[in-house]
N, C-alpha and C. Protein backbone atom coordinates (compact mmCIF):
# COMPACT_ATOMS: atom_id res chain seq x y z
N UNK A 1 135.71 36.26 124.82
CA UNK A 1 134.35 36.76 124.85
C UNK A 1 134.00 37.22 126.24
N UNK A 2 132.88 38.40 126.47
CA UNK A 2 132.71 38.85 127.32
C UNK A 2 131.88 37.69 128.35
N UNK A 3 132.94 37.52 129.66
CA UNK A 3 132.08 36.58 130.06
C UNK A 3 132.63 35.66 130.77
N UNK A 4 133.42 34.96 129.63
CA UNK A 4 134.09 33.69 129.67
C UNK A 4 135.31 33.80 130.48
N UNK A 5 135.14 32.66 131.02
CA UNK A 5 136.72 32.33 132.10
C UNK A 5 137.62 31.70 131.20
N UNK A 6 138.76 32.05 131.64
CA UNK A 6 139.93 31.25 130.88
C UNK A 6 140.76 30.83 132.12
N UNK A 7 141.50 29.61 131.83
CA UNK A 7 142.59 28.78 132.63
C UNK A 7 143.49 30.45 133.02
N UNK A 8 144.04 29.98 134.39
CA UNK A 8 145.29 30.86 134.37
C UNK A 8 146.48 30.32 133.46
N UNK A 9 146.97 31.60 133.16
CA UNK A 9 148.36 31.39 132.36
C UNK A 9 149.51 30.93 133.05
N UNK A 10 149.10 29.53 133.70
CA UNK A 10 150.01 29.48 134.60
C UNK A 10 151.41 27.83 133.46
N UNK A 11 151.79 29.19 132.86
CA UNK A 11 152.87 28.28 131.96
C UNK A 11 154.09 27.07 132.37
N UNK A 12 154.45 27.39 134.01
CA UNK A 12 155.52 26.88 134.50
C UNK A 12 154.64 25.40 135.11
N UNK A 13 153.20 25.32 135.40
CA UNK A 13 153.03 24.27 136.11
C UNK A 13 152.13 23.50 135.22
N UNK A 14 151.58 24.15 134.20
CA UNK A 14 150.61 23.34 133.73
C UNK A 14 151.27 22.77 132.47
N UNK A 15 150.40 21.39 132.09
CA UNK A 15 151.47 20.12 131.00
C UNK A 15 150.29 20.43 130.04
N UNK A 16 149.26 21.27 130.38
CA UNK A 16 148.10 22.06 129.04
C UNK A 16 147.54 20.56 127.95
N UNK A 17 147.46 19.82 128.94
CA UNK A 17 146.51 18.84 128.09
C UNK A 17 144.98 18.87 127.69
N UNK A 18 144.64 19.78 127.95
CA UNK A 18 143.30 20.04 127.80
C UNK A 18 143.27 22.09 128.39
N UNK A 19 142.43 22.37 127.54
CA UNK A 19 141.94 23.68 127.83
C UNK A 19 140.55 23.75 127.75
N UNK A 20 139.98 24.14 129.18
CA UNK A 20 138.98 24.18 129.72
C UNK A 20 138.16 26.26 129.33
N UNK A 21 137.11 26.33 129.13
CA UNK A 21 136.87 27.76 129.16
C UNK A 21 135.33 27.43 130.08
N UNK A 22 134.78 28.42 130.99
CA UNK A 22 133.52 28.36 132.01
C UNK A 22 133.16 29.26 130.94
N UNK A 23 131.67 28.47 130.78
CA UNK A 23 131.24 29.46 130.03
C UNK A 23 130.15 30.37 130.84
N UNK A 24 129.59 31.77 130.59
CA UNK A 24 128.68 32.98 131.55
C UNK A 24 127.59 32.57 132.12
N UNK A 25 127.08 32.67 133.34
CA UNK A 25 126.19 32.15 133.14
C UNK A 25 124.59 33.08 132.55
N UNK A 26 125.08 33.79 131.98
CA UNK A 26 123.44 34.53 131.34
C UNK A 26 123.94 34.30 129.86
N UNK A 27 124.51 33.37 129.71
CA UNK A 27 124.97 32.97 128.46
C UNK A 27 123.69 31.98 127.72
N UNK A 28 124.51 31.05 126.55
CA UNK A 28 123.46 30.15 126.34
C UNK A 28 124.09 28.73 127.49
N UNK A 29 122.70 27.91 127.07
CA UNK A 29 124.15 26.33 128.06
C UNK A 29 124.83 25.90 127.76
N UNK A 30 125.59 25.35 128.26
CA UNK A 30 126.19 24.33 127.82
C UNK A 30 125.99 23.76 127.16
N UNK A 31 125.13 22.98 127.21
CA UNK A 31 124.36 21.88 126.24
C UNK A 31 124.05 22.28 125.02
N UNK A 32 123.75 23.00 124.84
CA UNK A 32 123.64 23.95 123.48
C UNK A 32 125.15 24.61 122.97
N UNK A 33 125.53 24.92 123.69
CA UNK A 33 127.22 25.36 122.96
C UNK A 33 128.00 24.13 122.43
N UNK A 34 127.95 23.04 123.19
CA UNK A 34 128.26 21.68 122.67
C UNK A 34 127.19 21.05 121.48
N UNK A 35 126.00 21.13 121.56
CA UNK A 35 125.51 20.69 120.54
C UNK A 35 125.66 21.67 119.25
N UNK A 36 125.64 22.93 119.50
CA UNK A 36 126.20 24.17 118.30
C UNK A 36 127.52 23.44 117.86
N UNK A 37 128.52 23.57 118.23
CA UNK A 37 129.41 23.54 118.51
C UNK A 37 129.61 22.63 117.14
N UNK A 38 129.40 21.39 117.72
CA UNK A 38 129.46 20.50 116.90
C UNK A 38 128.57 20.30 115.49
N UNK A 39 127.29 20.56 116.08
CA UNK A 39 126.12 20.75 114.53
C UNK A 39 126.62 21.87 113.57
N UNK A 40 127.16 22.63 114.09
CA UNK A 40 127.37 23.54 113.08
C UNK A 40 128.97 24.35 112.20
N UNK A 41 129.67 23.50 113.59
CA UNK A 41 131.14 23.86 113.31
C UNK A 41 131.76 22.67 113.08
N UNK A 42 131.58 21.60 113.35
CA UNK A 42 131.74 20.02 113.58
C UNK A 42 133.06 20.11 114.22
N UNK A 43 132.99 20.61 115.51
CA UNK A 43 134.34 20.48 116.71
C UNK A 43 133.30 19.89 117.55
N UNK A 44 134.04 18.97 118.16
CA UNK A 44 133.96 18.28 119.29
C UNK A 44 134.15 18.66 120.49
N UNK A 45 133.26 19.27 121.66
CA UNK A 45 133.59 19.80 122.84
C UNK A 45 133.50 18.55 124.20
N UNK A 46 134.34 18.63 125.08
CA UNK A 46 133.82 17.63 126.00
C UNK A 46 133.93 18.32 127.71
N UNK A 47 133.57 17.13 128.64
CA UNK A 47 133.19 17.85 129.83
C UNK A 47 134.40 17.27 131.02
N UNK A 48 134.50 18.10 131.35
CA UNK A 48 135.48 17.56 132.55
C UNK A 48 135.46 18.31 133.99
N UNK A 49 136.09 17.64 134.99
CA UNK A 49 135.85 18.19 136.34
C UNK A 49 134.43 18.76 136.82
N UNK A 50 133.04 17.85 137.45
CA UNK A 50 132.22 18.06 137.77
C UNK A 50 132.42 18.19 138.90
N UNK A 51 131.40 18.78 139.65
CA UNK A 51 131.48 19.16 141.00
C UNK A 51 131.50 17.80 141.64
N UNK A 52 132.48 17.20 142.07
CA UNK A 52 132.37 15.77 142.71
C UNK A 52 131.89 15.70 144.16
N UNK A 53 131.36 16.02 144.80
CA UNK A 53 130.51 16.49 145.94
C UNK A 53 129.47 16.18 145.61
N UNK A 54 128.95 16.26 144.28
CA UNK A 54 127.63 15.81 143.85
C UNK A 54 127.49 14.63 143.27
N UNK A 55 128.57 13.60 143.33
CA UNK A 55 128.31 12.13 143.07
C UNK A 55 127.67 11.85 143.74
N UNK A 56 127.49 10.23 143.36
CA UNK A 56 126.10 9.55 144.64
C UNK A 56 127.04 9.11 146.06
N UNK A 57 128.14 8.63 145.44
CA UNK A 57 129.00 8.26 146.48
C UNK A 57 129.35 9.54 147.57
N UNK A 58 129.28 10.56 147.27
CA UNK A 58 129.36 11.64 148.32
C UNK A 58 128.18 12.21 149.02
N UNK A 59 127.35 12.11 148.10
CA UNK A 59 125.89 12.25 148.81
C UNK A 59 125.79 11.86 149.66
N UNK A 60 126.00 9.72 149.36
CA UNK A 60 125.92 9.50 150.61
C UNK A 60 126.37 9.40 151.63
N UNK A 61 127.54 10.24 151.76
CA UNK A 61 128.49 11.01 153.08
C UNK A 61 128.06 11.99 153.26
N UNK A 62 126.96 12.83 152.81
CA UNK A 62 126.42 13.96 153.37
C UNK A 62 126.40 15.02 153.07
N UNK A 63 127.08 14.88 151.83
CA UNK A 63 127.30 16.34 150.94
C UNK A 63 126.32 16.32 150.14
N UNK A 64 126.05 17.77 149.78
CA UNK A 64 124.66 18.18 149.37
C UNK A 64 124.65 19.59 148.36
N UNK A 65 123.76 19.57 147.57
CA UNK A 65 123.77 21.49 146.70
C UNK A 65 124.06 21.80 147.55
N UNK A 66 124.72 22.80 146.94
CA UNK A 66 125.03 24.20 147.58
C UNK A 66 126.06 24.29 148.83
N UNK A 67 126.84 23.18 148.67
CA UNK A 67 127.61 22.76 150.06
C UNK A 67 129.13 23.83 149.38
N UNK A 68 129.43 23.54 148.11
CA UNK A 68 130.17 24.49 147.34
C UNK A 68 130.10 24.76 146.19
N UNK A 69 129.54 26.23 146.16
CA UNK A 69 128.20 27.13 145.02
C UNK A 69 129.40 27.61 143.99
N UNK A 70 130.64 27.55 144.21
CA UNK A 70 131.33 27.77 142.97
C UNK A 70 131.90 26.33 142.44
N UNK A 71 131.86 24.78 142.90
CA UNK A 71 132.68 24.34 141.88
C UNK A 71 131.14 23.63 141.53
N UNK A 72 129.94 24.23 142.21
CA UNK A 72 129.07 23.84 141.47
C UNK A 72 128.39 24.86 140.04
N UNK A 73 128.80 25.79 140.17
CA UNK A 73 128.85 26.97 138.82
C UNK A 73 130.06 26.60 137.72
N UNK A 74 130.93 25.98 138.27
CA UNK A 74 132.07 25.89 137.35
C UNK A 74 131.72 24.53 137.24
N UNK A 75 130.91 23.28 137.55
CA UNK A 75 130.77 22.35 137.05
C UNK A 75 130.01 21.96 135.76
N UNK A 76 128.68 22.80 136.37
CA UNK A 76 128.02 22.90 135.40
C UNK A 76 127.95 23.76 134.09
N UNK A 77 129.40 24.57 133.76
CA UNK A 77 130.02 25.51 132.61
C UNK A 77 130.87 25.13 132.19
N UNK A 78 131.50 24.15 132.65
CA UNK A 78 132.89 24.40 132.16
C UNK A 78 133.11 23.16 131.03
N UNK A 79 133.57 23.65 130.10
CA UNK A 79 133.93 22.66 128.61
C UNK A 79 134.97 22.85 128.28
N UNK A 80 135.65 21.50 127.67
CA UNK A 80 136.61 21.30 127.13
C UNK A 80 137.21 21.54 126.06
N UNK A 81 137.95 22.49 125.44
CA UNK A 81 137.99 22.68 123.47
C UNK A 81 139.08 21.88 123.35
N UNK A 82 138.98 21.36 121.93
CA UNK A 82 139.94 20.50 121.54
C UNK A 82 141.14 21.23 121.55
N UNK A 83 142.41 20.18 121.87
CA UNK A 83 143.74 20.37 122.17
C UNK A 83 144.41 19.43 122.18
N UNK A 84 145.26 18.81 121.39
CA UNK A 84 146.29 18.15 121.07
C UNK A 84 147.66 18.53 120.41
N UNK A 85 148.14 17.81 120.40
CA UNK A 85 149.46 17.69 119.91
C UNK A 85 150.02 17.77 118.92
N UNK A 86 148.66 17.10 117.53
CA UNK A 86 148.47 16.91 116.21
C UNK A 86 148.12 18.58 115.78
N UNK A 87 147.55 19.01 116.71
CA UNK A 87 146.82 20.34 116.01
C UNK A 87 147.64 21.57 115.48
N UNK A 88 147.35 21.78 114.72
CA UNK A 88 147.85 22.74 113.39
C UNK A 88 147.58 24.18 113.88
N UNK A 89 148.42 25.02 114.06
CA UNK A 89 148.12 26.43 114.14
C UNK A 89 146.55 26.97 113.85
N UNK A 90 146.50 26.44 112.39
CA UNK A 90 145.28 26.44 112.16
C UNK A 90 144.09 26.28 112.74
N UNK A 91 143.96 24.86 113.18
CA UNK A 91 143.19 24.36 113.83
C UNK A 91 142.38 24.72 114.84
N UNK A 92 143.80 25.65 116.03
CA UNK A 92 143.40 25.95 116.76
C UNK A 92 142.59 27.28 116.79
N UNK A 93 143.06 27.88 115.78
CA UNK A 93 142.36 29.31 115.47
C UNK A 93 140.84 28.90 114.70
N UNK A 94 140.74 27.89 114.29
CA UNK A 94 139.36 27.48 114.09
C UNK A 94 138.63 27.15 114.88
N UNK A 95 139.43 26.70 116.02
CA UNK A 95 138.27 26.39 117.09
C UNK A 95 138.30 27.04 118.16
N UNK A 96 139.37 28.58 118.19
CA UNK A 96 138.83 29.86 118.69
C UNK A 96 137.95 30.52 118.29
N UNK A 97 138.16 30.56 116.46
CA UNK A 97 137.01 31.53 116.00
C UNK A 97 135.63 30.87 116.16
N UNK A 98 135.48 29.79 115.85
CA UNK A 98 134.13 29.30 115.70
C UNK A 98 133.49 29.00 117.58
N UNK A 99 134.08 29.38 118.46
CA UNK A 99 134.29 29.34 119.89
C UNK A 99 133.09 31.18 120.17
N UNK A 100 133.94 31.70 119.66
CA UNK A 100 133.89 33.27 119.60
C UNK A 100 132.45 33.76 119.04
N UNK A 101 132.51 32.80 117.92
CA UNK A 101 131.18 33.20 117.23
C UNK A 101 129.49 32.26 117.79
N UNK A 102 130.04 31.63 118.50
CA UNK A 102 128.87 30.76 118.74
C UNK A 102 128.74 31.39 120.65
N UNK A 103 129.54 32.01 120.64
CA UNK A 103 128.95 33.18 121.75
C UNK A 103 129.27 33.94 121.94
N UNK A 104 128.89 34.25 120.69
CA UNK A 104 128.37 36.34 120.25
C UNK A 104 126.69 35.50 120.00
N UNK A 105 126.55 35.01 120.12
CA UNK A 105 125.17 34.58 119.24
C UNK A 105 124.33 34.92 120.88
């Protein structure tokens, strides 16, 4: 989808336990693509790699917004689609298409 980041295809280093997509930001949120997501497709999306600069524990070393404005854009976008081991060709094309269609919306 127009917009969306995808992982590099980086086949030789990555063990692809998870596939991450950033979603646009003149998109809808997050929070709403995960609650779509699930209310209406019943896939499970989850969150990973927040901008860790913005824990409390770093705060209170002095880090602050805007200290780094991209892994704070990619923190707050970036979701997890299901990916396992178990998953069926199928599967996964279900939770591309229904990925696809819930932002075209």
């Amino acid at each position: 989808q127009r917009g969306v980041e995808l992982p590099p295809a980086d086949f030789g280093q990555s063990c692809w336990h998870m596939f991450q997509i950033v979603l646009p930001a003149d998109g809808m949120s997050r929070a709403e693509f995960i609650r779509r997501m699930r209310e209406e497709e019943g896939i499970g999306i989850g969150v990973h790699y927040p901008a860790i600069h913005l824990f409390t524990l770093y705060r209170k070393l002095g880090w602050k917004d805007g200290d780094f404005p991209q892994a704070e854009r990619i923190g707050r976008s970036i979701c997890t689609l299901p990916l396992f081991p178990a998953m069926a060709d199928s599967d996964v094309d279900r939770v591309c298409e229904a990925a696809a269609r819930m932002l075209q919306t």
